[in-house]
Protein backbone atom coordinates (compact mmCIF):
# COMPACT_ATOMS: atom_id res chain seq x y z
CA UNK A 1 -24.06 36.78 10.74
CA UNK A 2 -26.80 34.88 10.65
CA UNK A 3 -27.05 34.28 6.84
CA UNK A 4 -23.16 33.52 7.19
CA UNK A 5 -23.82 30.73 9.16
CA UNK A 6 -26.41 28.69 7.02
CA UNK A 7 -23.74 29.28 4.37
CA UNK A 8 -21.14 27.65 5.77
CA UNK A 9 -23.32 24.95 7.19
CA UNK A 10 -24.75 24.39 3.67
CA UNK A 11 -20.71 24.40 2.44
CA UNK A 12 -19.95 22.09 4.74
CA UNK A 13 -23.06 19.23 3.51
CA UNK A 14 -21.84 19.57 0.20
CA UNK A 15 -18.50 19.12 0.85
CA UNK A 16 -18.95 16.34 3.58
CA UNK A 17 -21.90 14.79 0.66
CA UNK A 18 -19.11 14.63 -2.58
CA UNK A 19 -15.88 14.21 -0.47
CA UNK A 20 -15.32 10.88 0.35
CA UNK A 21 -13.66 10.35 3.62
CA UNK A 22 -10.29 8.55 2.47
CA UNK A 23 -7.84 6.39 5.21
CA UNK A 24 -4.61 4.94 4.85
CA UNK A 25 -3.12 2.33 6.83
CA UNK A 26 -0.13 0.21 7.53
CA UNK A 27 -0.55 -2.94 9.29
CA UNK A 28 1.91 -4.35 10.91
CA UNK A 29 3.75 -7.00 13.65
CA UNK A 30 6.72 -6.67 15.77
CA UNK A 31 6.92 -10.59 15.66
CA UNK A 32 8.13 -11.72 12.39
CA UNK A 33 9.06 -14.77 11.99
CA UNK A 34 11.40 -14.84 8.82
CA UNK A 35 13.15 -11.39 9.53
CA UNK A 36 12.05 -10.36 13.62
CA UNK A 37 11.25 -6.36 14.33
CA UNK A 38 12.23 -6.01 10.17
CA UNK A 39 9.61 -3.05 10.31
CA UNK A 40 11.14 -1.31 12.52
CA UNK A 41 15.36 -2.42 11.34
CA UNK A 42 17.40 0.60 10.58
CA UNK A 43 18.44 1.34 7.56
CA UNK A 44 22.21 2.57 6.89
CA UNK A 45 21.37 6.22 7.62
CA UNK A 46 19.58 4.82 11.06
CA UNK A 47 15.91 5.47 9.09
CA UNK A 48 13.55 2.92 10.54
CA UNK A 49 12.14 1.04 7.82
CA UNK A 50 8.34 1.66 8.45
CA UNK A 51 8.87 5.62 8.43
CA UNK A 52 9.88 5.51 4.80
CA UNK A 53 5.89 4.74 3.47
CA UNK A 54 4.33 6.52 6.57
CA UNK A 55 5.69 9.51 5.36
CA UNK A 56 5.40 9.10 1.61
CA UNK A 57 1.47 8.63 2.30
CA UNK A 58 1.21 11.69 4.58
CA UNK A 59 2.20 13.91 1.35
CA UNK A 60 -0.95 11.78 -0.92
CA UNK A 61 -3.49 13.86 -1.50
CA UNK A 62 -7.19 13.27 -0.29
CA UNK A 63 -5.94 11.23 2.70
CA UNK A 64 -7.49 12.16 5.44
CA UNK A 65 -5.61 10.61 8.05
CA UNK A 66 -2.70 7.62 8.10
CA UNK A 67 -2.46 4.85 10.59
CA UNK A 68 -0.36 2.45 11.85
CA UNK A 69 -2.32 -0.76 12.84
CA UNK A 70 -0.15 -2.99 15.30
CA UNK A 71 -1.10 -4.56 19.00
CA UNK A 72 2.64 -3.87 20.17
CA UNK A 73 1.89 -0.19 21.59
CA UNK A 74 5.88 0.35 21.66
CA UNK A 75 6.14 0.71 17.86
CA UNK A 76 4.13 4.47 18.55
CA UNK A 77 8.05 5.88 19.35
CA UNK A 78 8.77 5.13 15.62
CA UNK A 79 6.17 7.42 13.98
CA UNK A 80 6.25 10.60 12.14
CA UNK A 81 4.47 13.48 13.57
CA UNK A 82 0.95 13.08 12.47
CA UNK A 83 1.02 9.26 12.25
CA UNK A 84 -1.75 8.01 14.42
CA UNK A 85 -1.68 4.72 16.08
CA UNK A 86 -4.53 2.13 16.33
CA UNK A 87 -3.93 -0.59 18.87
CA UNK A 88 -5.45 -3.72 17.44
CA UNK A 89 -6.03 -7.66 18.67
CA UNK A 90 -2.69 -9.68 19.32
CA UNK A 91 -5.00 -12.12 17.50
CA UNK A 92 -4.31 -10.59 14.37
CA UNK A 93 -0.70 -11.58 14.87
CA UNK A 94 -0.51 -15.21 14.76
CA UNK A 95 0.46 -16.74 11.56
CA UNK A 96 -2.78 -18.48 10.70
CA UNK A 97 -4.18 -14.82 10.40
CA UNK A 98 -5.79 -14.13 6.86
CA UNK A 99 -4.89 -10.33 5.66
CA UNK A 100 -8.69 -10.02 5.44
CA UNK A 101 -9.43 -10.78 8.67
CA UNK A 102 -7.03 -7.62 9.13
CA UNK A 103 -8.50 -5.35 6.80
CA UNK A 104 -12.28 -6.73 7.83
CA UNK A 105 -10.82 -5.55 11.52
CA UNK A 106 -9.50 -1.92 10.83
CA UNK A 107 -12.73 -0.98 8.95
CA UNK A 108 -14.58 -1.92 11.71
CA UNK A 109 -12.50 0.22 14.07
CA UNK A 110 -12.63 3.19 11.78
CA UNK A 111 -15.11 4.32 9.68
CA UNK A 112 -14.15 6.10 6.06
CA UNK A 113 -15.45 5.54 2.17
CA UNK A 114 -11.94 4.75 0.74
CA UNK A 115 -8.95 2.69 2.48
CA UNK A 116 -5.24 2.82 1.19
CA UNK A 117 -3.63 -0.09 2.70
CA UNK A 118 -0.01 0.12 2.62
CA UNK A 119 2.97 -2.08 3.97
CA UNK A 120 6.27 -1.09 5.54
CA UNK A 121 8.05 -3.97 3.97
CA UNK A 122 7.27 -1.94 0.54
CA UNK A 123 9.11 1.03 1.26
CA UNK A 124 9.90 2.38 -1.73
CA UNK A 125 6.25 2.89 -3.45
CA UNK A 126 6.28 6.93 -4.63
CA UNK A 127 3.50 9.57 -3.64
CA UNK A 128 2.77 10.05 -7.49
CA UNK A 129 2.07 5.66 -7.72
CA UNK A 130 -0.33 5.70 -4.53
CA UNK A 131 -1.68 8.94 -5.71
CA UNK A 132 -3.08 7.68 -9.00
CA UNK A 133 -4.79 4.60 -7.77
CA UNK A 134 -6.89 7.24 -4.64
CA UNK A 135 -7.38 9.50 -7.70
CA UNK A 136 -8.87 6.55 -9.43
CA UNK A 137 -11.05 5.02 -7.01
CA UNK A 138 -12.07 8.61 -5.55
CA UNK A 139 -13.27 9.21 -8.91
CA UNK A 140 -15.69 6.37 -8.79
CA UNK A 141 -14.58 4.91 -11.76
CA UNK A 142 -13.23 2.32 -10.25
CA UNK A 143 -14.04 0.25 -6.74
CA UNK A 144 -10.27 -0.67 -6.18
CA UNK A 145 -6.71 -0.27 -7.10
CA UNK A 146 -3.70 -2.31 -6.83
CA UNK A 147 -0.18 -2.04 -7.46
CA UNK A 148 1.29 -4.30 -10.17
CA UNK A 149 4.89 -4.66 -12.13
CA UNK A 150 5.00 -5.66 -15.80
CA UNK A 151 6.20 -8.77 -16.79
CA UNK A 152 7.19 -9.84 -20.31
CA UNK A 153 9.65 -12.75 -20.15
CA UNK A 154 9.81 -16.31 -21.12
CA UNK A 155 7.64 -18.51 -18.99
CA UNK A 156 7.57 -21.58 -18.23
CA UNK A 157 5.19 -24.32 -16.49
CA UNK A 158 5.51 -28.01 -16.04
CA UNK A 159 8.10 -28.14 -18.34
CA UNK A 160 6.73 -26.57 -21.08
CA UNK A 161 6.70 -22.62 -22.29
CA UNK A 162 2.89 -20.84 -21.31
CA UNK A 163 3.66 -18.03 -23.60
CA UNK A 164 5.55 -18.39 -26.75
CA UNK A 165 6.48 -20.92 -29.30
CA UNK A 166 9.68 -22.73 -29.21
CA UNK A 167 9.20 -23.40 -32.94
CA UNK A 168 9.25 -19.59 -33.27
CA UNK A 169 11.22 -17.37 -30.24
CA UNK A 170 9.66 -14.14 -30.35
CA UNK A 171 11.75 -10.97 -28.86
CA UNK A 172 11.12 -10.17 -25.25
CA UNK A 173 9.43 -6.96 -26.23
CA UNK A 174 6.37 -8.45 -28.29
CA UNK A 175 5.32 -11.07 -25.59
CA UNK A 176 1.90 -10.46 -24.56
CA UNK A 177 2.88 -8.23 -20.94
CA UNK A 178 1.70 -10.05 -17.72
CA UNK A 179 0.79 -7.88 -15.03
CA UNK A 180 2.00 -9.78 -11.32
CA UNK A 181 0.36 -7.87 -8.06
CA UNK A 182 3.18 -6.58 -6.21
CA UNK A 183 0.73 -6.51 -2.69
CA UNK A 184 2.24 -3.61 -1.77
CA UNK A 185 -0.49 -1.32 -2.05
CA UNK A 186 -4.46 -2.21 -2.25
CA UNK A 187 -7.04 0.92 -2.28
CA UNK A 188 -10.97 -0.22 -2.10
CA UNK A 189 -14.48 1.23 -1.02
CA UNK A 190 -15.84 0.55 2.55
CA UNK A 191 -18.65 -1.49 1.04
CA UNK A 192 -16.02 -3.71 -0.99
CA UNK A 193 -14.36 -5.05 2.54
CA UNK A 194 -17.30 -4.99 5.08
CA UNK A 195 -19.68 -6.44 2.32
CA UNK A 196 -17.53 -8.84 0.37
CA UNK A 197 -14.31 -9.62 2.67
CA UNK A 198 -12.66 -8.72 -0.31
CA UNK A 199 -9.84 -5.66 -1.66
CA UNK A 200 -10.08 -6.15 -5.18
CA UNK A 201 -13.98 -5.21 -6.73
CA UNK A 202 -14.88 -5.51 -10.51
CA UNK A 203 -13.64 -2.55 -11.72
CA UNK A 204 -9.40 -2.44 -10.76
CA UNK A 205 -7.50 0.22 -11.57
CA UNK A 206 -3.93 -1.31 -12.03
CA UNK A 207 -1.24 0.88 -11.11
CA UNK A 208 1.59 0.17 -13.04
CA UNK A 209 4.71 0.72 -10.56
CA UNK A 210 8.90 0.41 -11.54
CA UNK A 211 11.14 -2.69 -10.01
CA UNK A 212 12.61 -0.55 -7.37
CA UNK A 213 8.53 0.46 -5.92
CA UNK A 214 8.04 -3.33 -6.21
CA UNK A 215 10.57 -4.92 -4.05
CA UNK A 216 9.10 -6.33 -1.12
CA UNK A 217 11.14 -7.15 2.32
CA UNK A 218 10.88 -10.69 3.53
CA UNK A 219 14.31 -12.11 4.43
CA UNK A 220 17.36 -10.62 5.30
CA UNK A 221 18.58 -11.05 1.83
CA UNK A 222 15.45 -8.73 0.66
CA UNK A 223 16.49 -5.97 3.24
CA UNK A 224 20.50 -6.06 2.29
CA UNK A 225 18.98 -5.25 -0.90
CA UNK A 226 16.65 -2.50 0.24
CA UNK A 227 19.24 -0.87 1.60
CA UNK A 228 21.49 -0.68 -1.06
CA UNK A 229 19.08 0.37 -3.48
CA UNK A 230 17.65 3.32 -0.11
CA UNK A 231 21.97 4.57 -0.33
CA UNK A 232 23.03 3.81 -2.93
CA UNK A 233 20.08 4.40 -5.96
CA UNK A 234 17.88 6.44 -4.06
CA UNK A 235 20.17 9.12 -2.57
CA UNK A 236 22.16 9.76 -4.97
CA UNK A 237 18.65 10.54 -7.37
CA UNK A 238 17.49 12.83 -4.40
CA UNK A 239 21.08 14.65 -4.44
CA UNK A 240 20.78 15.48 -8.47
């Protein structure tokens, strides 16, 4: 028995020495200002908004545990079984507040080696997406991961194309791609926020996500559209 136990105690080191300790979190405020309580509006079906990512990150492998990060204590009656909840500073809520100061804030509160941060207002990221960029970063091979949609259309500043020649109009398809951060979804090292304030290191992995895992809920407008694309898109690919 005794020869049992250092085996399962030396098990354990190794494990606890190569695994790193991996946390996801959603941030969020009750008090928006553009679109109030939008985390937690109903959808058609009566879904609250914020349980659509909670519970696509509780099926991610390698996360440890999932968090909601919010100083309103009421929004704990919204989340899945398994969901913890992290009271945090109602000074985190006024509008001057950086997302660093945020991020900066949770790490401090818990402790891991890898943070998935996560918004509710991006509800329609997939397991496999978030899944790839903690693969990445778990790996080492990378400090960070972000979510990003490919661009490759005609662009224009001050007047003038940036990217092709008008002298020569080039199809859509062989523009150079541009890669725009959808800020849904940011994945970095302990040492990369509590060192550096920062959620993006020298070594990104860019996860490459589709138009409907990049929309992003501001206004009204941007949840009308949500929810068609949640019963009308989404369903009906879940019922085939």
């Amino acid at each position: 028995m005794f020869v049992e136990d250092i085996y399962t105690n030396i098990f354990s080191l190794i494990r606890d020495y190569f695994m790193k300790k991996t946390v996801a979190f959603v941030p969020l405020k009750l008090n928006n200002e553009r679109l109030p309580q939008k985390n937690t509006k109903k959808l058609s079906d009566g879904t609250p908004l914020l349980t659509l990512i909670l519970s696509t990150l509780q099926q991610v492998n390698g996360v440890d545990e999932v968090y909601v990060y919010c100083s309103d204590e009421s929004v704990v009656k919204y989340l899945p079984v398994g969901v913890k909840y992290l009271k945090r500073s109602t000074e985190l809520d006024l509008s001057t507040t950086k997302i660093n100061e945020v991020l900066g804030s949770f790490a401090h509160d818990v402790k891991a080696d890898i943070y998935v941060l996560a918004h509710a207002t991006a509800p329609f990221l997939t397991t496999e997406s978030i899944q790839k960029g903690v693969d990445k970063v778990q790996s080492g091979d990378h400090d960070s991961a972000l979510t990003v949609h490919k661009m490759q259309e005609f662009v224009w500043k001050d007047g003038w194309p940036m990217n092709y020649d008008l002298a020569a109009v080039p199809r859509t398809q062989d523009l150079d791609p541009l890669f725009i951060e959808t800020t849904g979804l940011y994945i970095y090292t302990h040492d990369l926020i509590t060192q550096r304030n920062a959620r993006i290191g020298d070594r990104p992995y860019l996860v490459e996500v589709s138009s409907i895992e990049s929309l992003d809920i501001n206004n009204p407008i941007d949840f009308d559209i949500a929810d068609a694309v949640y019963t009308h898109i989404l369903a009906k690919r879940s019922d085939n």
